[in-house]
Every structure is written in structure tokens, then in C-alpha cells.
PDB file of N, CA and C in Angstrom:
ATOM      1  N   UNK A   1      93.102  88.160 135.463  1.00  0.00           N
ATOM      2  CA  UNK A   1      93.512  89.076 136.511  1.00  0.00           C
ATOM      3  C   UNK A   1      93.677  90.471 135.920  1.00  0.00           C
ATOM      4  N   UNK A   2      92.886  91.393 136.559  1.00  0.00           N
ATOM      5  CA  UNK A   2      93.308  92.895 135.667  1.00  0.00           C
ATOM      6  C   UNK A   2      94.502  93.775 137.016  1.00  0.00           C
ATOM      7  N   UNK A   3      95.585  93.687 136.395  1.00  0.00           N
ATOM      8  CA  UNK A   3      96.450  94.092 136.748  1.00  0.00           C
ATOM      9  C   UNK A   3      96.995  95.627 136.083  1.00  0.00           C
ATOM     10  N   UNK A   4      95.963  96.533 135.639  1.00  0.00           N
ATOM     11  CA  UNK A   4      96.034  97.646 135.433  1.00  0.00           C
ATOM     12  C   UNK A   4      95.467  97.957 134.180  1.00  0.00           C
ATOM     13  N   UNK A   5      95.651  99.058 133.522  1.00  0.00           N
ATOM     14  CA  UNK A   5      94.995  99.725 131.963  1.00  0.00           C
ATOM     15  C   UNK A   5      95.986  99.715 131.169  1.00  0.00           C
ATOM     16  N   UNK A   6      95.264  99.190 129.802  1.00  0.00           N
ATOM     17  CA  UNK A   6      96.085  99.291 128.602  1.00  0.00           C
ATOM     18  C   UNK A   6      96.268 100.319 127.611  1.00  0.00           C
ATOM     19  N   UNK A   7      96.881 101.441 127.896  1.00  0.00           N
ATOM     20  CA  UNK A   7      97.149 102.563 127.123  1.00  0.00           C
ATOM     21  C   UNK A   7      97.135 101.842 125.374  1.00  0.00           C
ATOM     22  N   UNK A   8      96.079 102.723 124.580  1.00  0.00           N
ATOM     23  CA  UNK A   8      95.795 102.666 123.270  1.00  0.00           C
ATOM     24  C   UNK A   8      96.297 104.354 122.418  1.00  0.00           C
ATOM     25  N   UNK A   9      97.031 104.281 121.650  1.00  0.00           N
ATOM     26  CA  UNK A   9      97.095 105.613 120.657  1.00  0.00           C
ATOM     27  C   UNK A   9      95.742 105.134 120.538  1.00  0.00           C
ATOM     28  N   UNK A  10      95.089 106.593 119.928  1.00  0.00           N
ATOM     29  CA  UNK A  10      93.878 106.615 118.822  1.00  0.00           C
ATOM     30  C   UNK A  10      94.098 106.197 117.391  1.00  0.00           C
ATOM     31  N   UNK A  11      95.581 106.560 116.874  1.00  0.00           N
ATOM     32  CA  UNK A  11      95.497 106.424 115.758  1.00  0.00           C
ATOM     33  C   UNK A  11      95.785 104.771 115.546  1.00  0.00           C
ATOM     34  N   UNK A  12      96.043 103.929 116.304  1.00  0.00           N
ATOM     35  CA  UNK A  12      96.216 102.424 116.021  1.00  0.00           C
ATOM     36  C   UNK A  12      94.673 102.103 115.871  1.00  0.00           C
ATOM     37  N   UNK A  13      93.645 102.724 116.557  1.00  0.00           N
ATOM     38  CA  UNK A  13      92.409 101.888 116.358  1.00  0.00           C
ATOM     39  C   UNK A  13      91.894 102.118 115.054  1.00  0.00           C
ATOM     40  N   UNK A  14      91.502 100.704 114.313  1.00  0.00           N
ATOM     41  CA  UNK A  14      90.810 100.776 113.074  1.00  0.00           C
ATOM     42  C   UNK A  14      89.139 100.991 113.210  1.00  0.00           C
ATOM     43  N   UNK A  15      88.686 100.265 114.237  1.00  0.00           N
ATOM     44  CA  UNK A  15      87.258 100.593 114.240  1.00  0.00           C
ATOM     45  C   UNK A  15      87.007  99.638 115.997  1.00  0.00           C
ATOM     46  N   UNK A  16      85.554 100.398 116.138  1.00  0.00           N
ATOM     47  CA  UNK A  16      84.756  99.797 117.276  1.00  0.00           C
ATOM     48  C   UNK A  16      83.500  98.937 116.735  1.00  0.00           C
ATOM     49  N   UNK A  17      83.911  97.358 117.503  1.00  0.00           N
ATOM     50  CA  UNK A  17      82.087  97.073 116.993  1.00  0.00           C
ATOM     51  C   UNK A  17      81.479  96.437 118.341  1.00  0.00           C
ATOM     52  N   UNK A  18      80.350  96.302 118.080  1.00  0.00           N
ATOM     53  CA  UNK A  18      79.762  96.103 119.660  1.00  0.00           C
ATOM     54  C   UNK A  18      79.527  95.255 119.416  1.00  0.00           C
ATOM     55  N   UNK A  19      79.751  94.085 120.744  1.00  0.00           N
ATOM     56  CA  UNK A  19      79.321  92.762 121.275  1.00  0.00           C
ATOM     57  C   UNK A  19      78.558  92.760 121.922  1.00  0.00           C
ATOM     58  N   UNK A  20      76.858  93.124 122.080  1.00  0.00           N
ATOM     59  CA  UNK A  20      75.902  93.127 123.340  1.00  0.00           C
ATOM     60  C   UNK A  20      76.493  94.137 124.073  1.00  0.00           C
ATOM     61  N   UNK A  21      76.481  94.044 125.383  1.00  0.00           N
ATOM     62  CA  UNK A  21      77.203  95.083 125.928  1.00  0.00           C
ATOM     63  C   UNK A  21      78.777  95.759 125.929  1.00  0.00           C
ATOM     64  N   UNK A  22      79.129  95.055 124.985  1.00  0.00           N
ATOM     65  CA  UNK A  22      80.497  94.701 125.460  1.00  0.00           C
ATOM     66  C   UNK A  22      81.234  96.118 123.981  1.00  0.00           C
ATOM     67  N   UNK A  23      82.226  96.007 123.737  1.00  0.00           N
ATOM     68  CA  UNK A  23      83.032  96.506 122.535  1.00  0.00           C
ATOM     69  C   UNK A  23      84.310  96.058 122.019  1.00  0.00           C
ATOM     70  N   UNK A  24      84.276  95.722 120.975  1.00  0.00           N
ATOM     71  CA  UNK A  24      85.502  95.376 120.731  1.00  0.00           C
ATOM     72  C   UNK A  24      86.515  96.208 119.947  1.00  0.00           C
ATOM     73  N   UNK A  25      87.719  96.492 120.372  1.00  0.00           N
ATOM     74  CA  UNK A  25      88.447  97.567 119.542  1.00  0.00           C
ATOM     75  C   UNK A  25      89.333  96.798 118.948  1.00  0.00           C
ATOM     76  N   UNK A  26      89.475  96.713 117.269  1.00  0.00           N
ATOM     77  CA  UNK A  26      90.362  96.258 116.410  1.00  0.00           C
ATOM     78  C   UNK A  26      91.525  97.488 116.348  1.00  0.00           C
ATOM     79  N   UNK A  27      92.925  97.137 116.776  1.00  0.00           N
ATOM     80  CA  UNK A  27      93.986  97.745 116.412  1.00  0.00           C
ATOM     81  C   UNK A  27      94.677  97.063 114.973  1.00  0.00           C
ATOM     82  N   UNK A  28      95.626  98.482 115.425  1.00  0.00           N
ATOM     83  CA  UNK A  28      96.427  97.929 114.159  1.00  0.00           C
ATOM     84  C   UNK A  28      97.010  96.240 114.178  1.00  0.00           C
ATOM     85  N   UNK A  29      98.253  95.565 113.215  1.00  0.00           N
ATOM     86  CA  UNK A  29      98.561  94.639 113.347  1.00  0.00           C
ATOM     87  C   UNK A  29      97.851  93.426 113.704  1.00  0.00           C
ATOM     88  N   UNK A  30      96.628  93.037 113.585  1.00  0.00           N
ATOM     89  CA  UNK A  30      95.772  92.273 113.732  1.00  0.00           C
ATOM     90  C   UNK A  30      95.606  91.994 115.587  1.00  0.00           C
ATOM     91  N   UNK A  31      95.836  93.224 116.249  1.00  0.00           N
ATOM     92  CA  UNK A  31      95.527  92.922 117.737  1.00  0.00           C
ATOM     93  C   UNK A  31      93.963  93.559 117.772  1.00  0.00           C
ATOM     94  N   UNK A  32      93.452  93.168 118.949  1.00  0.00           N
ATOM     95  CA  UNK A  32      92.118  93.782 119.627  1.00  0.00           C
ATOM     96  C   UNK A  32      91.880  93.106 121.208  1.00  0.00           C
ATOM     97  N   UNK A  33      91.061  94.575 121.519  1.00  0.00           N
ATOM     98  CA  UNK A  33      90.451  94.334 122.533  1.00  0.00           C
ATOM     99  C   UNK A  33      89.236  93.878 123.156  1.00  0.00           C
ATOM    100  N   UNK A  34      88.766  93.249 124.208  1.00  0.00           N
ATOM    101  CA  UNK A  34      87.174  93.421 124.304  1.00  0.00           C
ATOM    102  C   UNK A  34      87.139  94.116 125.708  1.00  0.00           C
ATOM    103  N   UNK A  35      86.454  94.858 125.598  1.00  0.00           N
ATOM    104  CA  UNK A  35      86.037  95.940 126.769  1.00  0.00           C
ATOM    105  C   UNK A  35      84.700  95.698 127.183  1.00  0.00           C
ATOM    106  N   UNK A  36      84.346  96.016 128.472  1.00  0.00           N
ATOM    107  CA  UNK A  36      82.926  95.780 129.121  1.00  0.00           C
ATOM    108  C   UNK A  36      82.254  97.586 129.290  1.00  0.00           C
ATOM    109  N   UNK A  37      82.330  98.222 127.851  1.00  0.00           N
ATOM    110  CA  UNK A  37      81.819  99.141 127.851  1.00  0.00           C
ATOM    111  C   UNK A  37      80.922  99.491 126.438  1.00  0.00           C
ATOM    112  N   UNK A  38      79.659  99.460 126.041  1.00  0.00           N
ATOM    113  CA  UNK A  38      78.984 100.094 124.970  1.00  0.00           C
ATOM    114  C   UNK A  38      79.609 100.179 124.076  1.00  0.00           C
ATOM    115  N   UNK A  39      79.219 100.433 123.076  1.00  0.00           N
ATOM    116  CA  UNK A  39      79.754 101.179 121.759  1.00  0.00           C
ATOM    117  C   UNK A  39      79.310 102.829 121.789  1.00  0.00           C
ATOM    118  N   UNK A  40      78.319 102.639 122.242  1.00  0.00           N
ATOM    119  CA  UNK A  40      77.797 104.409 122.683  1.00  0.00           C
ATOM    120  C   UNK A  40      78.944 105.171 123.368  1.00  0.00           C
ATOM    121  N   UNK A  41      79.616 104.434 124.527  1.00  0.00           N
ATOM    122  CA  UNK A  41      80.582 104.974 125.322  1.00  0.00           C
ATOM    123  C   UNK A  41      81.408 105.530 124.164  1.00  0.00           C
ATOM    124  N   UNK A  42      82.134 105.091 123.641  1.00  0.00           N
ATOM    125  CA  UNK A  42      82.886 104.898 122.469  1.00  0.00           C
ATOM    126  C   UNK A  42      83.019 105.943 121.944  1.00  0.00           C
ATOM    127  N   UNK A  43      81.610 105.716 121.125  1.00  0.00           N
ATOM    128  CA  UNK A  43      81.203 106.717 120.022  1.00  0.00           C
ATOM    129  C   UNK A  43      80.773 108.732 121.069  1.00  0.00           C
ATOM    130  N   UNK A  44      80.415 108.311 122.135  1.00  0.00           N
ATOM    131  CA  UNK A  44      80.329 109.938 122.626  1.00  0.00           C
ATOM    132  C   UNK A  44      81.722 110.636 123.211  1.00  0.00           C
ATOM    133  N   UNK A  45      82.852 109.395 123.090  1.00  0.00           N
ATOM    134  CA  UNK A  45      84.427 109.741 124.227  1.00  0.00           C
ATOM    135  C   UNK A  45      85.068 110.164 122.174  1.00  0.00           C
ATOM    136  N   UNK A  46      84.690 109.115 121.494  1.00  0.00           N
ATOM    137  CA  UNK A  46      85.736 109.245 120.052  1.00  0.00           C
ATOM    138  C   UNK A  46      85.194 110.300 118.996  1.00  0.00           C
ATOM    139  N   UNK A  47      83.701 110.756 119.092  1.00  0.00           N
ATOM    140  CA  UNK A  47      83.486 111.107 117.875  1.00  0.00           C
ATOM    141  C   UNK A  47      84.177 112.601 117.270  1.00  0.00           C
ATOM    142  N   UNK A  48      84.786 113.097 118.496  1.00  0.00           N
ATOM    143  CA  UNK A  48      85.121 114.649 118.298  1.00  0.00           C
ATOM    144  C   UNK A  48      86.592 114.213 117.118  1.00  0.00           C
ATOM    145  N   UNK A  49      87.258 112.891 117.198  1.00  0.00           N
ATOM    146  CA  UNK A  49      88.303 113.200 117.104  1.00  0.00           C
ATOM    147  C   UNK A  49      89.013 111.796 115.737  1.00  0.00           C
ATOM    148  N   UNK A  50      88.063 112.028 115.195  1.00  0.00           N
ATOM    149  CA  UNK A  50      88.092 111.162 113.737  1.00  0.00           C
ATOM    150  C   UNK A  50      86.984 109.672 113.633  1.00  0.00           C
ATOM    151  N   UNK A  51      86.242 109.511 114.703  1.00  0.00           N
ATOM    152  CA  UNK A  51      85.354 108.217 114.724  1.00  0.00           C
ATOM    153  C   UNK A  51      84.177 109.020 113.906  1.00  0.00           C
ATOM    154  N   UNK A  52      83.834 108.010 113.310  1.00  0.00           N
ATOM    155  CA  UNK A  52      82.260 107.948 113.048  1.00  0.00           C
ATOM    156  C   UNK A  52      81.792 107.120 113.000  1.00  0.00           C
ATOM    157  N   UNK A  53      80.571 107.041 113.665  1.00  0.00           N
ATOM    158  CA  UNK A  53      79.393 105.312 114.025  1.00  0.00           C
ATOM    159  C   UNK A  53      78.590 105.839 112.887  1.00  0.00           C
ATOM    160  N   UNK A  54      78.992 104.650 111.524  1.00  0.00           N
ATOM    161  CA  UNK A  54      78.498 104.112 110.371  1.00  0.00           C
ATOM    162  C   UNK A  54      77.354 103.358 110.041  1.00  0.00           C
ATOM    163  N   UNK A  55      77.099 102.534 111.555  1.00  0.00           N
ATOM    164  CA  UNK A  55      76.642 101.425 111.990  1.00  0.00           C
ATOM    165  C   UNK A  55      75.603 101.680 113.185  1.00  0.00           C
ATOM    166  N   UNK A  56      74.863 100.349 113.518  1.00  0.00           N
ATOM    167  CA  UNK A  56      74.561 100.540 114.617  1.00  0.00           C
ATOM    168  C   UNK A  56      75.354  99.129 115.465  1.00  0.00           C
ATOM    169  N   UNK A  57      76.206  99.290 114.603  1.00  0.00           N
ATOM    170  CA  UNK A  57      77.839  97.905 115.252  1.00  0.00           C
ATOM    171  C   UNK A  57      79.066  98.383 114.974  1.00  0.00           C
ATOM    172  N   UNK A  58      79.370  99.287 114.115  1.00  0.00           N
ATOM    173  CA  UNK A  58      80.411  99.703 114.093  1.00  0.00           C
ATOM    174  C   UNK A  58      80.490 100.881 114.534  1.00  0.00           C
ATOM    175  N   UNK A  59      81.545 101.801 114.797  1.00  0.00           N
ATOM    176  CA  UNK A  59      82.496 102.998 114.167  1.00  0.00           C
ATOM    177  C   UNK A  59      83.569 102.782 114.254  1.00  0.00           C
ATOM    178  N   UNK A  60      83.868 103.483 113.250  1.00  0.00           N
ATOM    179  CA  UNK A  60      85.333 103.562 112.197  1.00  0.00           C
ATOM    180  C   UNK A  60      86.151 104.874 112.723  1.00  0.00           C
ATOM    181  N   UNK A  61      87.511 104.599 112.479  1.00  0.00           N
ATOM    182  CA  UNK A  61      87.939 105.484 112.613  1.00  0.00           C
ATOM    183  C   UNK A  61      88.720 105.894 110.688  1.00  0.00           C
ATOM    184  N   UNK A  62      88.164 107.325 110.718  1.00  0.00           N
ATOM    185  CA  UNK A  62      88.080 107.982 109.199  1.00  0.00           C
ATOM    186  C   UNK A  62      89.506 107.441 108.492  1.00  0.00           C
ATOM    187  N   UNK A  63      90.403 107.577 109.644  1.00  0.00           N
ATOM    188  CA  UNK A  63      91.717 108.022 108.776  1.00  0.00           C
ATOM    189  C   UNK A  63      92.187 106.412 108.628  1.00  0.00           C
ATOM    190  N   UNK A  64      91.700 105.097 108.800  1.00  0.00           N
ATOM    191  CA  UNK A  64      92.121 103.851 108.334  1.00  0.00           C
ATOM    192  C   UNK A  64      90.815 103.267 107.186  1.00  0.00           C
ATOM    193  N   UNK A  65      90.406 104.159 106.526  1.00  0.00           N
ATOM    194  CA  UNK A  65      89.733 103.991 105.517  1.00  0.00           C
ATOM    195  C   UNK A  65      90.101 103.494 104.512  1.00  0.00           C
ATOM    196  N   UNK A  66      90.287 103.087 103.665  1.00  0.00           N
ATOM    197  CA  UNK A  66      90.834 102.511 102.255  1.00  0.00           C
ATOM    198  C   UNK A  66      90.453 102.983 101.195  1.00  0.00           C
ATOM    199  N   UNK A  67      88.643 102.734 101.128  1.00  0.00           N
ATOM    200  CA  UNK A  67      87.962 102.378 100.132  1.00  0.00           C
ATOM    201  C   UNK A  67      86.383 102.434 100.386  1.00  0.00           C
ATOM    202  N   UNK A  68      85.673 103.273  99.990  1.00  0.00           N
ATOM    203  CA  UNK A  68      84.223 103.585  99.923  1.00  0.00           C
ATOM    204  C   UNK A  68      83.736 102.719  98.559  1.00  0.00           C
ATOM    205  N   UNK A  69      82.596 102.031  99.561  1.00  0.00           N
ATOM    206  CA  UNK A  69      82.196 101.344  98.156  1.00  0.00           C
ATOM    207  C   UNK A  69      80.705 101.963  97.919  1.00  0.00           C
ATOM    208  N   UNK A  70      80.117 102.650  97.082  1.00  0.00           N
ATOM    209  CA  UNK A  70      78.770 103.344  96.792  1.00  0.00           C
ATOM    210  C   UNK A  70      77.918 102.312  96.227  1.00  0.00           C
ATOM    211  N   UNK A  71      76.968 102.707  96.425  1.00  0.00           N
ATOM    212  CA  UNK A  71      75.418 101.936  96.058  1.00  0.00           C
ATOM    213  C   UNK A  71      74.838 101.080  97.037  1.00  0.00           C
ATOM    214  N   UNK A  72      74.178 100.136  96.356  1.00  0.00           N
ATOM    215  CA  UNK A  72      73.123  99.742  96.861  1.00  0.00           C
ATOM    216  C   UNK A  72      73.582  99.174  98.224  1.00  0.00           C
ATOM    217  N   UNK A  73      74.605  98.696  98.697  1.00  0.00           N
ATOM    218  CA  UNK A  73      74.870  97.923  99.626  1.00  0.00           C
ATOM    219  C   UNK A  73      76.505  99.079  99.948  1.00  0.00           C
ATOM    220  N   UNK A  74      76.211 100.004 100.338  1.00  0.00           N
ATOM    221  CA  UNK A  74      77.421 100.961 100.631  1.00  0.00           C
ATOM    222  C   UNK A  74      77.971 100.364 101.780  1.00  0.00           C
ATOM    223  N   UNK A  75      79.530 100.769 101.546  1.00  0.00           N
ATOM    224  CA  UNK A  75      80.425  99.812 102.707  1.00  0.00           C
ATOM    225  C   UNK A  75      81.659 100.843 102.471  1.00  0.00           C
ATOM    226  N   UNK A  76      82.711 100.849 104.168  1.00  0.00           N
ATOM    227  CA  UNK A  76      83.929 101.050 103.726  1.00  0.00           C
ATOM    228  C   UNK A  76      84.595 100.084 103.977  1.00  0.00           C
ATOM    229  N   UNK A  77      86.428 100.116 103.238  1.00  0.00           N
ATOM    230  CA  UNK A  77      87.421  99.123 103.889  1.00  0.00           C
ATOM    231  C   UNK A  77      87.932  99.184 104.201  1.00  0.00           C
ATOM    232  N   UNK A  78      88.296  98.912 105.222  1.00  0.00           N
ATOM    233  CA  UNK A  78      89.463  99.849 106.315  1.00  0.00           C
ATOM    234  C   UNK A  78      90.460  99.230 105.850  1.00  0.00           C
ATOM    235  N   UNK A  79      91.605  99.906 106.557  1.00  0.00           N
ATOM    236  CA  UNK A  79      93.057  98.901 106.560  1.00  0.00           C
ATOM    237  C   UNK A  79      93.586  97.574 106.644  1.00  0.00           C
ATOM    238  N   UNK A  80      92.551  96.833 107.487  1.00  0.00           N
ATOM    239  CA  UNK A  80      92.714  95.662 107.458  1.00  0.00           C
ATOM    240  C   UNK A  80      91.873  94.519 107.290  1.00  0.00           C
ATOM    241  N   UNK A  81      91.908  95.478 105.398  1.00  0.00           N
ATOM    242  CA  UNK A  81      90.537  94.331 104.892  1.00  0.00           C
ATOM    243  C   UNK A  81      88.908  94.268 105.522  1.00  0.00           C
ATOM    244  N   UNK A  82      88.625  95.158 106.382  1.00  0.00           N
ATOM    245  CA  UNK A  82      87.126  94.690 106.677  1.00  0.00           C
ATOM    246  C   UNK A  82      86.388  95.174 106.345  1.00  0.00           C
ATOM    247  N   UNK A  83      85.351  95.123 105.741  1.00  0.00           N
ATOM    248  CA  UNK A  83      84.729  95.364 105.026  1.00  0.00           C
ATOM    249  C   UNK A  83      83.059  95.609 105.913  1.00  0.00           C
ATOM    250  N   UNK A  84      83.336  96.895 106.083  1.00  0.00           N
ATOM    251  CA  UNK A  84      82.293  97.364 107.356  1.00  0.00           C
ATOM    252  C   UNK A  84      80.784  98.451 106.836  1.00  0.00           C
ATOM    253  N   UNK A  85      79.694  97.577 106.890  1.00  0.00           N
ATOM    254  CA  UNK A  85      78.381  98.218 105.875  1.00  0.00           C
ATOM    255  C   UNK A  85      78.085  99.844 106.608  1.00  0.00           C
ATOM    256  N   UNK A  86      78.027 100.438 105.419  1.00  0.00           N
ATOM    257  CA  UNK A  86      77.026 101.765 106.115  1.00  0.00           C
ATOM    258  C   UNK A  86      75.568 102.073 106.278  1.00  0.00           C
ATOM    259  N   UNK A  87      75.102 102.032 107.191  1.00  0.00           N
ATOM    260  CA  UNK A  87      73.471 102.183 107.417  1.00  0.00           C
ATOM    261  C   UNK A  87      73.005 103.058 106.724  1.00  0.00           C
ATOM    262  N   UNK A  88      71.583 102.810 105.941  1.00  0.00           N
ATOM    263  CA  UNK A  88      71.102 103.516 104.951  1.00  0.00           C
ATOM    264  C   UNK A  88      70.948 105.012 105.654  1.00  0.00           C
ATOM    265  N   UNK A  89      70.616 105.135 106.985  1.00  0.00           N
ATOM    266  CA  UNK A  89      70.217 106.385 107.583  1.00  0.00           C
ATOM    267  C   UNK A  89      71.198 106.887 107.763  1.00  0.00           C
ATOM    268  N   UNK A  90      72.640 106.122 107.983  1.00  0.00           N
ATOM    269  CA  UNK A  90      73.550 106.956 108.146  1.00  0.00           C
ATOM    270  C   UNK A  90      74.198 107.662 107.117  1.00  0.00           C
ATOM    271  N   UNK A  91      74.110 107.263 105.806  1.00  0.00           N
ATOM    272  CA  UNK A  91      74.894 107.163 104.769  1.00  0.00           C
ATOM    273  C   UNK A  91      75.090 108.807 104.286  1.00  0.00           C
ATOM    274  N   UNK A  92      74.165 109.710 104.664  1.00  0.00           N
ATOM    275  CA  UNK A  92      74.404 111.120 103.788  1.00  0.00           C
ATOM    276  C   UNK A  92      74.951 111.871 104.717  1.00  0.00           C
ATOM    277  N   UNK A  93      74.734 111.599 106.317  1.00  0.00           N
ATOM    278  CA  UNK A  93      75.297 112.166 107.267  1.00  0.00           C
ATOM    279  C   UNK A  93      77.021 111.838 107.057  1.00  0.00           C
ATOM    280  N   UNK A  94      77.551 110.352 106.406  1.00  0.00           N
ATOM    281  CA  UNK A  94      78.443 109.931 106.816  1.00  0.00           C
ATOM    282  C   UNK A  94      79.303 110.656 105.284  1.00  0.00           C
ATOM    283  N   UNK A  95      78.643 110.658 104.562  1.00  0.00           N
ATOM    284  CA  UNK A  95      79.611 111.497 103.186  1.00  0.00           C
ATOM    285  C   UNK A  95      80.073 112.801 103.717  1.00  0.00           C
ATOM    286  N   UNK A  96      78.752 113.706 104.224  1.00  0.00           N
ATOM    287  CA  UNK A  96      78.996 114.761 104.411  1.00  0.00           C
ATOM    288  C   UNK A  96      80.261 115.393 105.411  1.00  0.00           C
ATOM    289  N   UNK A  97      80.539 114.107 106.512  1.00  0.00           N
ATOM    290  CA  UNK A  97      81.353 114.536 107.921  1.00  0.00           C
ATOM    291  C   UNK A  97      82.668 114.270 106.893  1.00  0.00           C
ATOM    292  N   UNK A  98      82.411 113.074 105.683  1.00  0.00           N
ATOM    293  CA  UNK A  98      84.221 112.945 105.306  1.00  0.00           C
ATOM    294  C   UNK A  98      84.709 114.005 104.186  1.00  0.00           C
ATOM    295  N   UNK A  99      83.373 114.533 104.030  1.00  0.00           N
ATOM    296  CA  UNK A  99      83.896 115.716 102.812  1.00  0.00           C
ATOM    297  C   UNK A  99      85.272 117.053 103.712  1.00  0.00           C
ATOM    298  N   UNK A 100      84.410 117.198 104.742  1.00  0.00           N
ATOM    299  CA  UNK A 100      85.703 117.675 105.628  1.00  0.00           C
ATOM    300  C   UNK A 100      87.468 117.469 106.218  1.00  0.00           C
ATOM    301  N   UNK A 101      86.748 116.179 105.882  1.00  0.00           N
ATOM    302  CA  UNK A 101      88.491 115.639 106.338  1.00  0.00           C
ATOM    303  C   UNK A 101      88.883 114.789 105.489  1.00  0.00           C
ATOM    304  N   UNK A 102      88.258 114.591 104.011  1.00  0.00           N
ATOM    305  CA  UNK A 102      89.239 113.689 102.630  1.00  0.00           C
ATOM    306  C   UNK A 102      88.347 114.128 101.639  1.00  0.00           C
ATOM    307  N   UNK A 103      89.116 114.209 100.609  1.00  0.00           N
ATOM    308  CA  UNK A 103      88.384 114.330  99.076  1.00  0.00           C
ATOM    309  C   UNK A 103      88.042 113.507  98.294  1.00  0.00           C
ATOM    310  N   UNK A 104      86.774 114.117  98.593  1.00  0.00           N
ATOM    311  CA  UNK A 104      86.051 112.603  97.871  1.00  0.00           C
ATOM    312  C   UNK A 104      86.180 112.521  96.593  1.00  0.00           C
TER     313      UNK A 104
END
């Protein structure tokens, strides 16, 4: 029964990954959502404001980052352990957006 909307801070979300059409938003504390909206939706409503789509299944949000792992199989880890790959095409776009907002 949807009995109204679930107000989300931004800063609780760790990342978006897409289910087919669908999205799922991992919050903090091991909660999440599944939404009947894209990951595109997502990524064109979040990207102004710390998301970046890493993926063509994820985006992350920058500031629950952990840990950049470089090379051949580049990945970050967010806060709660997940261990989320970066697409080879994305990968120089995705250094460059965090040189702005953390030191690498």
C-alpha cells in the first residue's frame, strides 16, 4: 500500500544501482530502497550535488567513499564495504570530478 513519500537526506545515500528499470538506493545503516525509477533519473536529479555514475549500475555518492582502488580492475569502497567497479570509460572523467572535491 503506498501511503505517501519517504523523505531521504542526500547525505544518508551511499550509492544508486539499477535493477532493469527499477533503482535501488542503499542508505546509511544497512537500509535501502527500491524505486520504480531509472538510474538515469537519478543520476540527472543527483549529479549537481556529490553523485557520480561510475558505472553503467552504479552511482556513488563522493562523500561515502573510503577507498579508491587503482589499476587494472579500478573500484571504490564506500562506507559500507561495497566494493563498486569503475568503468574503464569512466575512469579519467571520474579522477578528474574528485580532484575537486578530495585530495587525491
Amino acid at each position: 500500500m503506498n501511503d505517501g513519500y519517504n523523505v531521504i537526506d542526500l547525505k544518508d545515500i551511499i550509492y544508486c544501482e539499477a535493477f532493469d528499470s527499477y533503482t535501488k538506493i542503499q542508505l546509511i545503516n544497512n537500509a535501502s530502497h527500491l524505486i520504480s525509477k531509472s538510474l538515469k533519473e537519478y543520476e540527472e536529479m543527483l549529479s549537481d550535488k556529490g553523485f557520480y555514475r561510475v558505472h553503467k549500475s552504479f552511482l556513488i555518492n563522493i562523500h561515502h567513499i573510503v577507498k579508491i582502488i587503482k589499476g587494472l580492475g579500478t573500484a571504490v569502497i564506500m562506507s559500507d564495504q561495497k566494493n563498486i567497479p569503475i568503468s574503464a570509460r569512466k575512469k579519467d572523467e571520474f579522477f578528474t570530478q574528485l580532484k575537486g572535491v578530495i585530495n587525491l
